[in-house]
N, C-alpha and C. Protein backbone atom coordinates (compact mmCIF):
# COMPACT_ATOMS: atom_id res chain seq x y z
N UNK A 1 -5.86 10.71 -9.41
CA UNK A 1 -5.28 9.80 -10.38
C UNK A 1 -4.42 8.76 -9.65
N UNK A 2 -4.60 7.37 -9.90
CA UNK A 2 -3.97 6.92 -9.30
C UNK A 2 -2.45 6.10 -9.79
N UNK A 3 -1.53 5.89 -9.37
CA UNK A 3 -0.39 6.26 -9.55
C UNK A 3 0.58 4.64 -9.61
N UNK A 4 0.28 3.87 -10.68
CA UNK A 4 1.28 2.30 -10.43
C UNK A 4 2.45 2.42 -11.46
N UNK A 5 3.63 2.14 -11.05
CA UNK A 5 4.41 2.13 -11.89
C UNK A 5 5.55 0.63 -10.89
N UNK A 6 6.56 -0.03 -12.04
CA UNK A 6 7.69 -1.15 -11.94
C UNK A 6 8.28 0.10 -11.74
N UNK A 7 8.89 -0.10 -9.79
CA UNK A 7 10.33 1.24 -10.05
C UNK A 7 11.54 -0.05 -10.32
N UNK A 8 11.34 -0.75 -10.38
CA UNK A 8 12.92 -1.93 -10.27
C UNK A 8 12.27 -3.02 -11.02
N UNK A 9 13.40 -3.89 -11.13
CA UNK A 9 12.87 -5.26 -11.30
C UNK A 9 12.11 -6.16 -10.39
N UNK A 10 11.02 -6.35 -10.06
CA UNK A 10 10.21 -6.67 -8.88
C UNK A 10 9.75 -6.06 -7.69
N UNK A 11 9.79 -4.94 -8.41
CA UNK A 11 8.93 -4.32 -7.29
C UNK A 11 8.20 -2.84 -8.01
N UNK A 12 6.75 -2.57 -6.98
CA UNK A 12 5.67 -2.12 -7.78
C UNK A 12 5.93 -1.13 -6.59
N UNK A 13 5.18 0.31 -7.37
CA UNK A 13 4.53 1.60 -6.39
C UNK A 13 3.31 1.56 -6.95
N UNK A 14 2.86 1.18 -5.94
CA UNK A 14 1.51 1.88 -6.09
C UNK A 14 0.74 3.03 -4.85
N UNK A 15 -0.30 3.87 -5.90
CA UNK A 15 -0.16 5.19 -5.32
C UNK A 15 -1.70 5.38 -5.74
N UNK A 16 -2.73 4.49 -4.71
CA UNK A 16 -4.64 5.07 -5.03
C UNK A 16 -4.56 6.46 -4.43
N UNK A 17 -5.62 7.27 -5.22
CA UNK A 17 -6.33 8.42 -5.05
C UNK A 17 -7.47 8.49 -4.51
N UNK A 18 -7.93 9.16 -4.12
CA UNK A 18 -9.15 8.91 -2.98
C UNK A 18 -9.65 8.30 -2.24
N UNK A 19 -11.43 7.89 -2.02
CA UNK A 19 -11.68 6.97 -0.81
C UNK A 19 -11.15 5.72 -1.19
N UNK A 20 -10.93 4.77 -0.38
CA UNK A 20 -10.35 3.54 -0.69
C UNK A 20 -11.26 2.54 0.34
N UNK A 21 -12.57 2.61 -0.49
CA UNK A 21 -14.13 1.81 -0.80
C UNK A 21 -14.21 1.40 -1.74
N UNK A 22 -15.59 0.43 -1.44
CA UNK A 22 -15.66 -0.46 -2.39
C UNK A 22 -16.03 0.15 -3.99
N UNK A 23 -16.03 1.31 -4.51
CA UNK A 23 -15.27 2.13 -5.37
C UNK A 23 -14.56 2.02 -5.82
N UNK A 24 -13.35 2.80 -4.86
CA UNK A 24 -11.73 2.76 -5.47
C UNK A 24 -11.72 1.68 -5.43
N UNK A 25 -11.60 0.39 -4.50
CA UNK A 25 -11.45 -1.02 -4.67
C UNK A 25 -11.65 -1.55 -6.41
N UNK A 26 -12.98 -0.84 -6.38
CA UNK A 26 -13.31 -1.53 -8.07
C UNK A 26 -12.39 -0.28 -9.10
N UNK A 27 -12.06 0.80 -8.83
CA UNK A 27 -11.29 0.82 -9.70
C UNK A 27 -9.50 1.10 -9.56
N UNK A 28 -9.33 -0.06 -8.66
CA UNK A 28 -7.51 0.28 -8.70
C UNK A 28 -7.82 -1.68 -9.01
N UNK A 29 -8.62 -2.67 -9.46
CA UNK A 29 -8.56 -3.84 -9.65
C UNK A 29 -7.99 -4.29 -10.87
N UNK A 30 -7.65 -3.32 -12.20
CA UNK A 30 -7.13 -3.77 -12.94
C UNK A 30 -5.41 -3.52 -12.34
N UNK A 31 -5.44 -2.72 -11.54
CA UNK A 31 -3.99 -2.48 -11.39
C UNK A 31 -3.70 -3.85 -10.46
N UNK A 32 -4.17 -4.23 -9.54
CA UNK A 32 -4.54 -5.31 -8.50
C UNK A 32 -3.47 -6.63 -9.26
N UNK A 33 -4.66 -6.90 -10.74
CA UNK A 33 -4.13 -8.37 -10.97
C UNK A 33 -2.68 -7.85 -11.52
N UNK A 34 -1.61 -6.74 -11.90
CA UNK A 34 -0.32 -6.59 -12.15
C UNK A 34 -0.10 -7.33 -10.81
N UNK A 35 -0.30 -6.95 -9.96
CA UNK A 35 0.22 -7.61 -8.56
C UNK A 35 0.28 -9.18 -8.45
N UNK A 36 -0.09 -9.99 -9.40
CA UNK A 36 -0.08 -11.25 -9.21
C UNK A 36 0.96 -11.79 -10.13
N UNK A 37 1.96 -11.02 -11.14
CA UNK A 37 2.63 -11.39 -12.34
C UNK A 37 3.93 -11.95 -11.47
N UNK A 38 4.49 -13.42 -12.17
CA UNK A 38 5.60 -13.67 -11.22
C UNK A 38 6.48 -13.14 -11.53
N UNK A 39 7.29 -12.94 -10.35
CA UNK A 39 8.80 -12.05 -10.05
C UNK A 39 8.35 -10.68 -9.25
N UNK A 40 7.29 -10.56 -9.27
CA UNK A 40 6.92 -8.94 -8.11
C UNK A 40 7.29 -9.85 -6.71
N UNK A 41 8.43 -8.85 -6.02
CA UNK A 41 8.75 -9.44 -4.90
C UNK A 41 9.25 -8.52 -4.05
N UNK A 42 8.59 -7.09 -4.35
CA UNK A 42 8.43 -6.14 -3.25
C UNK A 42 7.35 -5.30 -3.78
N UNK A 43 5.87 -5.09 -2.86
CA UNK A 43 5.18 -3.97 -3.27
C UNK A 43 5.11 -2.96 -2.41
N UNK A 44 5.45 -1.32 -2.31
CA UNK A 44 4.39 -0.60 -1.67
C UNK A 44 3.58 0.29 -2.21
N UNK A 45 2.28 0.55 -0.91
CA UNK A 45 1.29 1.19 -1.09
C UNK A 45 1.85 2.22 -0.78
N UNK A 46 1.59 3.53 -1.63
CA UNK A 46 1.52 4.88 -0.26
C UNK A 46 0.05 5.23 -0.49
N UNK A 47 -0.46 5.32 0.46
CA UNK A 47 -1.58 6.02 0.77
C UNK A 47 -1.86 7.33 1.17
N UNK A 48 -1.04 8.33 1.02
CA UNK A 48 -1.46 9.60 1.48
C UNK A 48 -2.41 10.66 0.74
N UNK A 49 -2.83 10.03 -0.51
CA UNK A 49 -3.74 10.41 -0.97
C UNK A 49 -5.26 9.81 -0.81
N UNK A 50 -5.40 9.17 -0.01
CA UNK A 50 -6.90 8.07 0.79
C UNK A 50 -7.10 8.69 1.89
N UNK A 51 -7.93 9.52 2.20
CA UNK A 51 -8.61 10.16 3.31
C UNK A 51 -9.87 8.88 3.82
N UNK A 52 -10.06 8.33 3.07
CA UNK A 52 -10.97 7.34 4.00
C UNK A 52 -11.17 6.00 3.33
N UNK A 53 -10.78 4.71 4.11
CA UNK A 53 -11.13 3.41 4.10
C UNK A 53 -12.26 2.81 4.78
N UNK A 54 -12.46 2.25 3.99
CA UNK A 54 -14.02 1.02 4.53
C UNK A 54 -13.23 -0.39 4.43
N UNK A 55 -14.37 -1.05 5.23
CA UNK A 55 -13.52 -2.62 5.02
C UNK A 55 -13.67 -2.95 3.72
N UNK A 56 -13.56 -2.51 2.45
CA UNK A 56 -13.03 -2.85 1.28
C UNK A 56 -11.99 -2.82 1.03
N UNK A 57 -11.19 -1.53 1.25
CA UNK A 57 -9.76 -1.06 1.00
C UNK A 57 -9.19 -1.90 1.87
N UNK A 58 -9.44 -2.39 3.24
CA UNK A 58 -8.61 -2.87 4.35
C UNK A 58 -8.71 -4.54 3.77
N UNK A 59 -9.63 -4.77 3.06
CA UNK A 59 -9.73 -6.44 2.67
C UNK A 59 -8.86 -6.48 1.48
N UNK A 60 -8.30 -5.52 0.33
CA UNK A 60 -7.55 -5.26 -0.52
C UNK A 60 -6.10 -5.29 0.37
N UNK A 61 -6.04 -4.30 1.16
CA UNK A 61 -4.88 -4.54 1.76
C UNK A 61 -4.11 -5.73 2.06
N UNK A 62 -4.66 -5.92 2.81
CA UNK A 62 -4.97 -7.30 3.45
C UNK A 62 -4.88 -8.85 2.58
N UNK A 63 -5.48 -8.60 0.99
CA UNK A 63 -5.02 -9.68 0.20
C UNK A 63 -3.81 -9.74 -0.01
N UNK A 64 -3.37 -8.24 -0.91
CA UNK A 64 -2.13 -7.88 -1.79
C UNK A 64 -1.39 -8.15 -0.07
N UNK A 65 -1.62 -7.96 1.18
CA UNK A 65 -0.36 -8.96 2.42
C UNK A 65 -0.58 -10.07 1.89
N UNK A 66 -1.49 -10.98 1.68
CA UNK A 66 -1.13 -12.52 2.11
C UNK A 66 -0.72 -12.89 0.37
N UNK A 67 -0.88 -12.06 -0.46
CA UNK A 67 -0.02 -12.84 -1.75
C UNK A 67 1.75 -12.66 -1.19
N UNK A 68 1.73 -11.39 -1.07
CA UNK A 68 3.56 -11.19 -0.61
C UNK A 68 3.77 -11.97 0.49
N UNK A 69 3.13 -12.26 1.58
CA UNK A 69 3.64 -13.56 2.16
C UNK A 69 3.96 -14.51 1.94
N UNK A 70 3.08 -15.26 0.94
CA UNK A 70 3.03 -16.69 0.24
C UNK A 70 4.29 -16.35 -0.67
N UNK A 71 4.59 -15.35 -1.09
CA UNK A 71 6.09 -15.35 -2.28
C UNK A 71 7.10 -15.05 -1.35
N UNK A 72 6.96 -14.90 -0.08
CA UNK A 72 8.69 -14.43 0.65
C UNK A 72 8.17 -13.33 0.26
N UNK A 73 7.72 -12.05 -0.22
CA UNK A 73 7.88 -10.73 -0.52
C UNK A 73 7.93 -10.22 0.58
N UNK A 74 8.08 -8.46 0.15
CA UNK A 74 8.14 -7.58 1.23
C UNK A 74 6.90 -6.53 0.91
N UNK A 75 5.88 -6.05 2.07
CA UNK A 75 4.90 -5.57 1.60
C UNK A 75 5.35 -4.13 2.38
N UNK A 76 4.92 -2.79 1.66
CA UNK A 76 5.01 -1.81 2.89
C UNK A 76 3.49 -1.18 2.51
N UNK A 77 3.29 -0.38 3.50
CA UNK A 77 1.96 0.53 3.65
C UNK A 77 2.71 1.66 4.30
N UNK A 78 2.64 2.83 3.08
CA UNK A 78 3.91 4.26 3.62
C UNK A 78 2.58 5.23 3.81
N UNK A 79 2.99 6.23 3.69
CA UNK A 79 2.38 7.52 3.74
C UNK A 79 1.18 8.10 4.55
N UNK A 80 0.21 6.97 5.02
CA UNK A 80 -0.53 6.39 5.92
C UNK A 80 -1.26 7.48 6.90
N UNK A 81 -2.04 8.29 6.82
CA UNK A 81 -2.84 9.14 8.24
C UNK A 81 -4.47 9.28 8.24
N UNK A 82 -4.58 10.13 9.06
CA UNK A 82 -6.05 10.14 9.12
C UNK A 82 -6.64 8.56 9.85
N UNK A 83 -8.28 8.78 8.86
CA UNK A 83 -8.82 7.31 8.91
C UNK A 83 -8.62 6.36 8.75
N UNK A 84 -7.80 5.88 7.79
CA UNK A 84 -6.63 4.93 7.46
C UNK A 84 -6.31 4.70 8.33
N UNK A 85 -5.39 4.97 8.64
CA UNK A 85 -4.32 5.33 9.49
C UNK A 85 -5.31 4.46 11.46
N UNK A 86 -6.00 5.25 11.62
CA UNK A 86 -6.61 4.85 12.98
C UNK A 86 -7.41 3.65 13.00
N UNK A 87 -7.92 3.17 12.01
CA UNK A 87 -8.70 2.29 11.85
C UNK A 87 -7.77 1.07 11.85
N UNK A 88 -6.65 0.98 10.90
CA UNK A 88 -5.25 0.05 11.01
C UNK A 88 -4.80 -0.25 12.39
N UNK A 89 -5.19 1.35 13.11
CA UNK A 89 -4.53 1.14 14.89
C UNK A 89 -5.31 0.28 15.50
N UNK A 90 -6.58 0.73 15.01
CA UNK A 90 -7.40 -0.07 16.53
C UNK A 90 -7.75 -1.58 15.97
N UNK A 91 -7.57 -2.18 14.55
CA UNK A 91 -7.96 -3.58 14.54
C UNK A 91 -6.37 -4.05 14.84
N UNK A 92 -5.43 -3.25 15.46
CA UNK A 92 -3.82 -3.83 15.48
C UNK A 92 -3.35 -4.54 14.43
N UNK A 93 -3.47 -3.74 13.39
CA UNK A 93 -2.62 -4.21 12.23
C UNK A 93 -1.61 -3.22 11.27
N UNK A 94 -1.01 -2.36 12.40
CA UNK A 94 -0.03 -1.76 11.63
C UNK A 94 1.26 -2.57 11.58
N UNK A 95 1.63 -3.24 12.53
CA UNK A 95 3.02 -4.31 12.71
C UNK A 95 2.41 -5.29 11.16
N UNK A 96 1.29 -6.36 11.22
CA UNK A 96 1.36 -7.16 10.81
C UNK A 96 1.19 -6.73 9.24
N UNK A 97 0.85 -5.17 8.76
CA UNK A 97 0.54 -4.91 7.29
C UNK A 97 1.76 -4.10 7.15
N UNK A 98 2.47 -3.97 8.15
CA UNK A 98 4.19 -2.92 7.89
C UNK A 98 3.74 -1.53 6.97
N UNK A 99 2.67 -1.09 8.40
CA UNK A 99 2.66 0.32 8.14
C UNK A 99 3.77 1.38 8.53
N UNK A 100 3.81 2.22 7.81
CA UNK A 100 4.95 3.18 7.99
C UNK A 100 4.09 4.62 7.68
N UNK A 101 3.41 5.26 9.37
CA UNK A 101 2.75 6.21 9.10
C UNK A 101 3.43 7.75 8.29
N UNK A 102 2.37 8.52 7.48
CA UNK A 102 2.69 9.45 6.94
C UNK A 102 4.27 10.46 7.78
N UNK A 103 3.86 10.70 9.01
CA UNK A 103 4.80 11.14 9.76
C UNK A 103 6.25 10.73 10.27
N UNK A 104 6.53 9.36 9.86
CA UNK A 104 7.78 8.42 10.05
C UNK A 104 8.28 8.76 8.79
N UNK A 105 7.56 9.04 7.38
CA UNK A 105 8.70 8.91 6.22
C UNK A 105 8.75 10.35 5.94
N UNK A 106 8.01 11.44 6.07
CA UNK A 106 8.19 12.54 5.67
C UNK A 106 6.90 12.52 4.47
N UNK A 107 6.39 13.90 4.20
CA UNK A 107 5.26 14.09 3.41
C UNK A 107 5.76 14.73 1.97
N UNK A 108 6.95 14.62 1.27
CA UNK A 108 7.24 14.85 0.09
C UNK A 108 6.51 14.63 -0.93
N UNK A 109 6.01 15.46 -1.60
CA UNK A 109 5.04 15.09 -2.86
C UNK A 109 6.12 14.53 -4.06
N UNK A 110 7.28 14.21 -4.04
CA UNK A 110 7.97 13.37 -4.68
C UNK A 110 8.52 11.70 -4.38
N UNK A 111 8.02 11.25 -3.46
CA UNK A 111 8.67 10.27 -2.30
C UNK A 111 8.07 9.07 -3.47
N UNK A 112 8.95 8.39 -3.95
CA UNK A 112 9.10 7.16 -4.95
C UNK A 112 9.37 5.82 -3.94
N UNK A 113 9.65 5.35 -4.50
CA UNK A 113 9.60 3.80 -4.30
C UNK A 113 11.28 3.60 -3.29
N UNK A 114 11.13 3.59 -2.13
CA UNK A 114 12.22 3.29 -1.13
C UNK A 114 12.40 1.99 -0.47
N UNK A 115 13.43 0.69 -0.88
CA UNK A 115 13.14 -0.05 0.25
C UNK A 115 13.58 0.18 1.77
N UNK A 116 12.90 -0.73 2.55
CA UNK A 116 12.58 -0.57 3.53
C UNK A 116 13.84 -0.25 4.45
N UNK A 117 14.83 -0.90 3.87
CA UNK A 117 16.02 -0.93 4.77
C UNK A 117 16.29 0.81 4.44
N UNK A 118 15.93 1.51 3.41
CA UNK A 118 16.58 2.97 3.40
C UNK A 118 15.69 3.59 4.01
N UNK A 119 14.32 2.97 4.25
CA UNK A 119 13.54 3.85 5.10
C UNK A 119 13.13 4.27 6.09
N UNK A 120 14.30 3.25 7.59
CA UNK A 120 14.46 2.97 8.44
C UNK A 120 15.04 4.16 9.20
């Protein structure tokens, strides 16, 4: 099940369930366009429920970065391992998508919406 909720005023959790292909892609897209409503001006992903990405999920990623760029936002990518996770390593885009692997935040099956400065 996948998991979007406003924890604040401008800023989104979102939380896909499974592969994150061109699948899940098609179905976390209604949640997608919430991501374009103005005033969202922090999103993160956690991913620790995505055992495997294709370049669908990584081209999703990869948008929902360059909208929060274009607004000043802050994007994070938390929870993060596995295939995910290695595939992000080797095209070198954990700096530029502000991944924060599963093992840096802790694996709490309660872990909500943290900004970044508390997650440091």
């Amino acid at each position: 099940m996948t998991e979007f909720r406003f924890d604040a005023p401008g800023a989104v959790f979102f939380r896909p369930e499974g592969p994150l292909d061109a699948i899940g892609v098609l179905d976390a897209a209604g949640h997608i366009e919430a991501l374009s409503e103005p005033g969202i001006d922090h999103i993160t992903v956690d991913l620790r429920d995505v055992p495997f990405m294709d370049p669908s999920g990584l081209g999703l990623l990869v948008d929902i970065a360059k909208r929060m760029k274009m607004r000043r936002g802050e994007f994070v990518i938390r929870g993060i391992a596995g295939q995910p996770l290695r595939m992000l390593q080797q095209l070198k885009l954990t700096r530029p998508l502000n991944v924060h692997p599963a093992a840096a935040i802790g694996d709490r099956a309660d872990d909500g919406f943290m900004p970044l400065a508390q997650a440091a």
